[in-house]
C-alpha atoms as a PDB file:
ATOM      1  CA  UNK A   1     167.778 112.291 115.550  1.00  0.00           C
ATOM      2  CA  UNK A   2     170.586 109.727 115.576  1.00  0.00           C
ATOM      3  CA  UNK A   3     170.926 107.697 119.126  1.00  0.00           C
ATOM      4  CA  UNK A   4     173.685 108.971 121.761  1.00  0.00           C
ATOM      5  CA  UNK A   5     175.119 104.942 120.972  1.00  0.00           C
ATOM      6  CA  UNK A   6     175.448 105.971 117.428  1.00  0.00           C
ATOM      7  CA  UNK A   7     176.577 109.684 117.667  1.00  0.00           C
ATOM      8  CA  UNK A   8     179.160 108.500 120.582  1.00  0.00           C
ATOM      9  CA  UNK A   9     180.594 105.386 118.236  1.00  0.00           C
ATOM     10  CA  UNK A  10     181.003 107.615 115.323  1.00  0.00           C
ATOM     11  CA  UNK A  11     182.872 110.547 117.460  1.00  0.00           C
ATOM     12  CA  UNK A  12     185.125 107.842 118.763  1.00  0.00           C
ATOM     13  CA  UNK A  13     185.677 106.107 115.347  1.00  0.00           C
ATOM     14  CA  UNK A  14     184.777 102.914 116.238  1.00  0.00           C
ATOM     15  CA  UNK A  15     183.674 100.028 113.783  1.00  0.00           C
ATOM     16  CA  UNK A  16     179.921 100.419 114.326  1.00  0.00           C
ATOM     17  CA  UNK A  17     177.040  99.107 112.297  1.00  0.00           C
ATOM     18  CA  UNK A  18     173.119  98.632 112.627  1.00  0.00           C
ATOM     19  CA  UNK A  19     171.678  94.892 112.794  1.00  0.00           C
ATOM     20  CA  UNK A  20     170.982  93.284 109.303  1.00  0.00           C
ATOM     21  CA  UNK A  21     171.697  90.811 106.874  1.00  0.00           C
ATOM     22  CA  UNK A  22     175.360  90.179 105.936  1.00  0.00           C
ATOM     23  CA  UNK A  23     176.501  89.826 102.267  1.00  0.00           C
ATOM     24  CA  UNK A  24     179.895  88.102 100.874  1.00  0.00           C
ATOM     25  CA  UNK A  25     180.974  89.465  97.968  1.00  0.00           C
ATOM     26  CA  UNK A  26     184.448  87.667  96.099  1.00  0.00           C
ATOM     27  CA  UNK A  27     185.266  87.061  92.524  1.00  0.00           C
ATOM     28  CA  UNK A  28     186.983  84.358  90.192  1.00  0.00           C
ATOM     29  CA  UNK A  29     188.936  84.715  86.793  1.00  0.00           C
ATOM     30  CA  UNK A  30     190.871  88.319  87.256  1.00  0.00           C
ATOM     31  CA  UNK A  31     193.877  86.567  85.825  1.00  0.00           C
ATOM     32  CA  UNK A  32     192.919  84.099  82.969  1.00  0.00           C
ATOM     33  CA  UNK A  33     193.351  85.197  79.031  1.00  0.00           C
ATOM     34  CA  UNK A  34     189.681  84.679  78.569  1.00  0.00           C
ATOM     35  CA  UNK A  35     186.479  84.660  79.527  1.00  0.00           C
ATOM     36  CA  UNK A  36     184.484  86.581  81.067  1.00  0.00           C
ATOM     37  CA  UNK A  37     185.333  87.998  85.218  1.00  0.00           C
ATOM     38  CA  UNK A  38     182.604  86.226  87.365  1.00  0.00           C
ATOM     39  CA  UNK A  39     181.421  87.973  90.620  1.00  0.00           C
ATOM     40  CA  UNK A  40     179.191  86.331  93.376  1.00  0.00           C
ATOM     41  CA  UNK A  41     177.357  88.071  96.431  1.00  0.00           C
ATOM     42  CA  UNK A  42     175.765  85.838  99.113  1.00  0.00           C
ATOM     43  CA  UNK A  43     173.884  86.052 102.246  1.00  0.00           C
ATOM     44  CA  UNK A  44     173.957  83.132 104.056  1.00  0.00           C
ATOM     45  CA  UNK A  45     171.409  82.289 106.901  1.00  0.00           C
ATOM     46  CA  UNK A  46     172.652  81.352 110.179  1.00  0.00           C
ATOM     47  CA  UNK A  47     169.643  79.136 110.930  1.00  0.00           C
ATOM     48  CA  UNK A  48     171.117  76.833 107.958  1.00  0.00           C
ATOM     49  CA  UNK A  49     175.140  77.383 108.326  1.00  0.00           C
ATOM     50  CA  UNK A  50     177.181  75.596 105.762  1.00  0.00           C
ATOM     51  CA  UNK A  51     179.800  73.393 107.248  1.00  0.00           C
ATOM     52  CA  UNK A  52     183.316  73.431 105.824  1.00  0.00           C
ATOM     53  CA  UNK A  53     183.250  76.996 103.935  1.00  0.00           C
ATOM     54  CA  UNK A  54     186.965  77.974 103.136  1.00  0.00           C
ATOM     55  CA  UNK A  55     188.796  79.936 100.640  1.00  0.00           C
ATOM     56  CA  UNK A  56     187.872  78.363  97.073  1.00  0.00           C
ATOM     57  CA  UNK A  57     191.373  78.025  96.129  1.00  0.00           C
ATOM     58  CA  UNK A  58     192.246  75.548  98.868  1.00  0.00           C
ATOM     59  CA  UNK A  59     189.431  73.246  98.512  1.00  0.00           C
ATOM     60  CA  UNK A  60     188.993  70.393  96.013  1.00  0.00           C
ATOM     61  CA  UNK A  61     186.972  70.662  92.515  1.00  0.00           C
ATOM     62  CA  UNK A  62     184.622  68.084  94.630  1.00  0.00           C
ATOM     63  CA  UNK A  63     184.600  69.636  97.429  1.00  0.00           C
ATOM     64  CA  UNK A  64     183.777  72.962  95.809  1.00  0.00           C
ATOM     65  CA  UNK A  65     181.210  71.512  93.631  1.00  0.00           C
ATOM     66  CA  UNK A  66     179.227  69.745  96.963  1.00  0.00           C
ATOM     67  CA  UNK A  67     180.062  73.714  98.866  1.00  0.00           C
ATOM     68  CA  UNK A  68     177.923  74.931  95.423  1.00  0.00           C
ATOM     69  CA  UNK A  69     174.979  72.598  95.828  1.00  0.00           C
ATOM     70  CA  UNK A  70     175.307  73.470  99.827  1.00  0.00           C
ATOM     71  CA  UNK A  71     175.263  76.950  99.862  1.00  0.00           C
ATOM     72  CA  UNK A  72     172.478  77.667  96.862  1.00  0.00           C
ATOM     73  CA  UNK A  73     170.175  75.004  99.066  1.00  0.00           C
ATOM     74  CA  UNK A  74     170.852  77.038 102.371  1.00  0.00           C
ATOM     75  CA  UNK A  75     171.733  80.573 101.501  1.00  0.00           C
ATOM     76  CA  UNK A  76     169.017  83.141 101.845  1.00  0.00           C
ATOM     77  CA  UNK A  77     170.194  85.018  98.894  1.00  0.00           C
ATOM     78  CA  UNK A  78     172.413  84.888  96.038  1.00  0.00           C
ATOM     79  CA  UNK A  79     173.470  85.829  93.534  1.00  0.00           C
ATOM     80  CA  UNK A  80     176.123  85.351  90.508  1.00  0.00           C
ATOM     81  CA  UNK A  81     177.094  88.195  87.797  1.00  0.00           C
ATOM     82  CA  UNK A  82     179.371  88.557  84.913  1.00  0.00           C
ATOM     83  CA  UNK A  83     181.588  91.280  83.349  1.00  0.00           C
ATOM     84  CA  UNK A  84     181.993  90.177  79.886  1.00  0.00           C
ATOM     85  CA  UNK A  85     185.402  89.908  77.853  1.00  0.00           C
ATOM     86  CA  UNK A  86     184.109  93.407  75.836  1.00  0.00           C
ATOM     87  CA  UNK A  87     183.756  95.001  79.309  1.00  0.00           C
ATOM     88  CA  UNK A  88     187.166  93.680  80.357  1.00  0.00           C
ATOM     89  CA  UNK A  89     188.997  95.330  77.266  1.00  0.00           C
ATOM     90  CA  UNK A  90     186.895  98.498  77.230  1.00  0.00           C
ATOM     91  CA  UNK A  91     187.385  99.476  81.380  1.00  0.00           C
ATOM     92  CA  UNK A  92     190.185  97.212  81.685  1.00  0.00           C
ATOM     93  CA  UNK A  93     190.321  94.103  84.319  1.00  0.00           C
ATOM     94  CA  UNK A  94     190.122  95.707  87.800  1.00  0.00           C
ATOM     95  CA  UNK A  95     186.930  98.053  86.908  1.00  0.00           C
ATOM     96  CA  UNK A  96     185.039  95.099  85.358  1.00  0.00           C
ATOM     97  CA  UNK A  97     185.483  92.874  88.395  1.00  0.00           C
ATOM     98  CA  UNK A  98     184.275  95.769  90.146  1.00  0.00           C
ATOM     99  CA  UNK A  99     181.285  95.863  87.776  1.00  0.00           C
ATOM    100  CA  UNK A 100     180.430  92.492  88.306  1.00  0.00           C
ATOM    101  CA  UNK A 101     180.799  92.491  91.982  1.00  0.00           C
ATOM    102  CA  UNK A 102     177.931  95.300  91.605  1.00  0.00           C
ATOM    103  CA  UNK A 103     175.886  93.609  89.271  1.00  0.00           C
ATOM    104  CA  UNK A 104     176.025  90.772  91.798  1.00  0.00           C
ATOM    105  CA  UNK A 105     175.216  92.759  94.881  1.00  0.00           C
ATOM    106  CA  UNK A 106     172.152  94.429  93.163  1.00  0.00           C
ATOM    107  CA  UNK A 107     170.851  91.103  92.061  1.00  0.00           C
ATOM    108  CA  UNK A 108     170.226  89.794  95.362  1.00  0.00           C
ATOM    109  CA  UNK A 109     166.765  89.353  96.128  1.00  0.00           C
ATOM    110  CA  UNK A 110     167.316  90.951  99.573  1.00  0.00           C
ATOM    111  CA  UNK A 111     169.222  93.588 100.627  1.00  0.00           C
ATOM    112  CA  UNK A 112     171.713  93.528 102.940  1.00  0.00           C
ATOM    113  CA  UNK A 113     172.438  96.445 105.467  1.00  0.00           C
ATOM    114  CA  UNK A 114     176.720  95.490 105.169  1.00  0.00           C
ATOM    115  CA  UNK A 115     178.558  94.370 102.434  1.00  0.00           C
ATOM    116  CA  UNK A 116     181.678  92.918 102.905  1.00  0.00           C
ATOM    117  CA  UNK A 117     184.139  92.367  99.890  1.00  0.00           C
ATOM    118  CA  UNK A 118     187.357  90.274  99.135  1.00  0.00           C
ATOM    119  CA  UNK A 119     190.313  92.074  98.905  1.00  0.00           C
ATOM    120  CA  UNK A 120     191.284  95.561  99.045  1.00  0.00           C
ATOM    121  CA  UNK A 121     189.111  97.589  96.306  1.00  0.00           C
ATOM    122  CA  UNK A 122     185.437  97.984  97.076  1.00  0.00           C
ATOM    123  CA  UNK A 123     182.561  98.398  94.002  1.00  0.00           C
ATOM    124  CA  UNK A 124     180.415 101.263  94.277  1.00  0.00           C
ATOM    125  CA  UNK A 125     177.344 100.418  96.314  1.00  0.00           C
ATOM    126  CA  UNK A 126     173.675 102.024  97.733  1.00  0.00           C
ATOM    127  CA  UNK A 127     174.691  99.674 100.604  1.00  0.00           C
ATOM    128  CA  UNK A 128     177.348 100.592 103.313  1.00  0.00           C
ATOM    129  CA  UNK A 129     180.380  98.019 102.581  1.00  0.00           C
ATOM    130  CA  UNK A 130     183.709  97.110 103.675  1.00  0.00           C
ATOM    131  CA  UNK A 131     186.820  95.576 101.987  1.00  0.00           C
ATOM    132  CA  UNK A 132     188.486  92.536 103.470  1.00  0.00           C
ATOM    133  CA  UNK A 133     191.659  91.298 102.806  1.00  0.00           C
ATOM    134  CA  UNK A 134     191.954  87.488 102.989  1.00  0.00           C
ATOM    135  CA  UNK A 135     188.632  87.472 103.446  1.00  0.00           C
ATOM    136  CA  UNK A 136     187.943  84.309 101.570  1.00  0.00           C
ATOM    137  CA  UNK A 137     189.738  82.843 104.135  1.00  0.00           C
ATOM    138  CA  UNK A 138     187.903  84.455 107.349  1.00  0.00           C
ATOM    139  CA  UNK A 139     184.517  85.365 106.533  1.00  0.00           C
ATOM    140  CA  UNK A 140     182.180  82.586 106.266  1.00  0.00           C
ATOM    141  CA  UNK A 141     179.862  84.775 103.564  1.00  0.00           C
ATOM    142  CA  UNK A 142     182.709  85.724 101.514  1.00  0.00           C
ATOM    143  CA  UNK A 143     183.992  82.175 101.565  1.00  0.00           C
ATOM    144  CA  UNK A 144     180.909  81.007 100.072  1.00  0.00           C
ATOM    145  CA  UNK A 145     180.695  83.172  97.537  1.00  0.00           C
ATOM    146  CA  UNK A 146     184.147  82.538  96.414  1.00  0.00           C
ATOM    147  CA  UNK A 147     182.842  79.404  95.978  1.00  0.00           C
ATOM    148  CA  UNK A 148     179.930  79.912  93.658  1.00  0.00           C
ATOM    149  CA  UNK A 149     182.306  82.218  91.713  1.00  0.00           C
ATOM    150  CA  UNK A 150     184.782  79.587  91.400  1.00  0.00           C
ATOM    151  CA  UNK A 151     182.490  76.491  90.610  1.00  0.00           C
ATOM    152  CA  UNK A 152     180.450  78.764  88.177  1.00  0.00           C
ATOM    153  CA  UNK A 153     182.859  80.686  86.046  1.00  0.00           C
ATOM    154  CA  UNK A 154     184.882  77.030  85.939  1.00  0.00           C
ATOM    155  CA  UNK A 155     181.949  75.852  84.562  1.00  0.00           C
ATOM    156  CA  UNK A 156     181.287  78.469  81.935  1.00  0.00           C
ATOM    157  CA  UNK A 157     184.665  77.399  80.375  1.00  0.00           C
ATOM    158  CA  UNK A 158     183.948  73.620  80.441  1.00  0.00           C
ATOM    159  CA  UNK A 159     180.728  73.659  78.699  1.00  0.00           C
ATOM    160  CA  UNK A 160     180.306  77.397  77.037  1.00  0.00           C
ATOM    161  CA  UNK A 161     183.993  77.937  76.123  1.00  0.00           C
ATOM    162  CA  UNK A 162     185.156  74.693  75.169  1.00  0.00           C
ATOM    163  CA  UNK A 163     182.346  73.957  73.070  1.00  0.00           C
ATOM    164  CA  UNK A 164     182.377  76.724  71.128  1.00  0.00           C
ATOM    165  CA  UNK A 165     187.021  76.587  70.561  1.00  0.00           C
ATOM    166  CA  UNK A 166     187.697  73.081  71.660  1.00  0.00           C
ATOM    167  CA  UNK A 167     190.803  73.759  70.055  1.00  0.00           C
ATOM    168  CA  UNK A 168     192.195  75.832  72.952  1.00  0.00           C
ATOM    169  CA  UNK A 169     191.800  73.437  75.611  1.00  0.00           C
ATOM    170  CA  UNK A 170     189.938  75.362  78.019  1.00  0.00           C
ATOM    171  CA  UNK A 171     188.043  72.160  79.769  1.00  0.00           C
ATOM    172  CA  UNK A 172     191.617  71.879  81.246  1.00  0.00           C
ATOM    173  CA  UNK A 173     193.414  75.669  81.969  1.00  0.00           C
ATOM    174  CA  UNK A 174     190.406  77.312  82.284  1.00  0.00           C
ATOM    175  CA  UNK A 175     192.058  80.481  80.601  1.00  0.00           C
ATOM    176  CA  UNK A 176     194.706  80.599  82.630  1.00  0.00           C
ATOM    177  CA  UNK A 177     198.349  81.272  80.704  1.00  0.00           C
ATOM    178  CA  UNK A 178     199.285  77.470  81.060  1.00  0.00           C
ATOM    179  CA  UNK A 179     201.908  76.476  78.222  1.00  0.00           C
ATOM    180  CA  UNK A 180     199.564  74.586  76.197  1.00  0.00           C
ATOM    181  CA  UNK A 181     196.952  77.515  76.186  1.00  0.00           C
ATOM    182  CA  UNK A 182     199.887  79.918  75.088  1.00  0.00           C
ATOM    183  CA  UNK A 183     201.054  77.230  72.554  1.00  0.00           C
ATOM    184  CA  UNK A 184     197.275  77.117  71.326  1.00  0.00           C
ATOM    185  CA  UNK A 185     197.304  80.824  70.782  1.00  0.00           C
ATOM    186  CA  UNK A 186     200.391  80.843  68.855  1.00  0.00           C
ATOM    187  CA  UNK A 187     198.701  77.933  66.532  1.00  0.00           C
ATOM    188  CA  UNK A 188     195.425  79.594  65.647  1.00  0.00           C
ATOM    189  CA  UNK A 189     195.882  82.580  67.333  1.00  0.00           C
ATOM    190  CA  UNK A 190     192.815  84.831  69.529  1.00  0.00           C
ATOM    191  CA  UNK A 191     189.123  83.524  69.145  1.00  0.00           C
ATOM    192  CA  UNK A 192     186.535  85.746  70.379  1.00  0.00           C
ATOM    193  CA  UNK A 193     186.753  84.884  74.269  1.00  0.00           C
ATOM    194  CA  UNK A 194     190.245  85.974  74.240  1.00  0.00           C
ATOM    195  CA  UNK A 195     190.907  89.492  76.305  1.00  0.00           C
ATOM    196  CA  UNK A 196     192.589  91.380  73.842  1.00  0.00           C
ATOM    197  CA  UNK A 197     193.969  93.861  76.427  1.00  0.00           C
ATOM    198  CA  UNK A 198     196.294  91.040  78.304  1.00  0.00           C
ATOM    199  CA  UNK A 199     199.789  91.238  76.584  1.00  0.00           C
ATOM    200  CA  UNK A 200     199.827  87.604  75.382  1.00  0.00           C
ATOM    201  CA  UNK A 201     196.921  87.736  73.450  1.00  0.00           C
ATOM    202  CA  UNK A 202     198.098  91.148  71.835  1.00  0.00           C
ATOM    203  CA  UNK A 203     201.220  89.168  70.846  1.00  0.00           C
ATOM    204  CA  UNK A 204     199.258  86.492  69.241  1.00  0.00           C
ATOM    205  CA  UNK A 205     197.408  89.292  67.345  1.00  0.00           C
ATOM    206  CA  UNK A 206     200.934  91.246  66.417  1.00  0.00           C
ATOM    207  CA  UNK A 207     200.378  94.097  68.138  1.00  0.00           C
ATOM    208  CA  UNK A 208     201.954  93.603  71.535  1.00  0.00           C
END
């Protein structure tokens, strides 16, 4: 039988929830032409807090990459997850970052009693969860794991990416539709990281 505290909170609608560990969930690379969608879930530990958590967008490449070796030191769990370019163009871009927020959440090595997500669209979870907007920017947890998402999937494109097309520059953009990765697409046109359901990569194909 549920307790009169819970019964009365529910009757009265208000924003109640049992004791437990925390997760962040946020996501990096919704927009870019290529690459995979990168998803990170984190539960920090508030005996080990990590100074100087902020939205992963306002913060330095150094300063993100320092926040990386920070949080992965002090975090109790975490982890990072992938939707792949295949998944992108088969469920399109929303439903894969909602995949890989998932994947991320059920590759923690604990499991958290809340979830709380960046944005305004929520995965499908075994967890109870809640979507933030601006959250990057006012949740510690989901701070940090805009971070890892960040550092990581910026990562991926230096080294796994640019290695294997140099030619397209993505060291430098990232993915992103900068002039001179559209300019590289209209020179050699898509390679196999491209997202073949974004418009200017159909172009570069002929068939947008």
């Amino acid at each position: 039988m549920r307790s009169r505290r819970f019964l009365a909170a529910e009757q009265l609608g208000l924003d109640w929830h049992r004791p437990g560990l925390l997760a962040g969930v946020d996501e990096a690379g919704r927009g870019p032409l290529a690459g995979p969608v990168v998803a990170a879930a984190v539960i920090l530990d508030d005996e080990h807090p990590v100074p100087g958590l902020a939205d992963s967008k306002q913060l330095s490449p150094l300063r993100r990459a320092e926040l990386f070796d920070r949080i992965r030191e002090r975090a109790l769990a975490l982890c990072i997850a992938e939707a792949a370019v295949e998944e992108i163009d088969t469920l399109n871009i929303l439903q894969a970052t909602l995949l890989a927020m998932r994947r991320a959440v059920e590759g923690l090595r604990l499991t958290p009693s809340r979830v709380l997500v960046d944005g305004n669209q929520l995965p499908v979870l075994r967890v109870p969860a809640d979507a933030v907007v601006r959250g990057d920017a006012t949740v510690a947890a989901i701070s940090a794991a805009s971070i890892l998402a960040k550092v990581h999937r910026d990562r991926l494109c230096e080294e796994r990416l640019h290695r294997a097309h140099p030619e397209y520059g993505f060291d430098v953009h990232k993915g992103y539709a900068t002039p001179e990765h559209l300019r590289a697409l209209r020179e050699h046109g898509a390679c196999a990281a491209h997202r073949r359901s974004f418009a200017p990569v159909r172009q570069s194909l002929g068939i947008g």
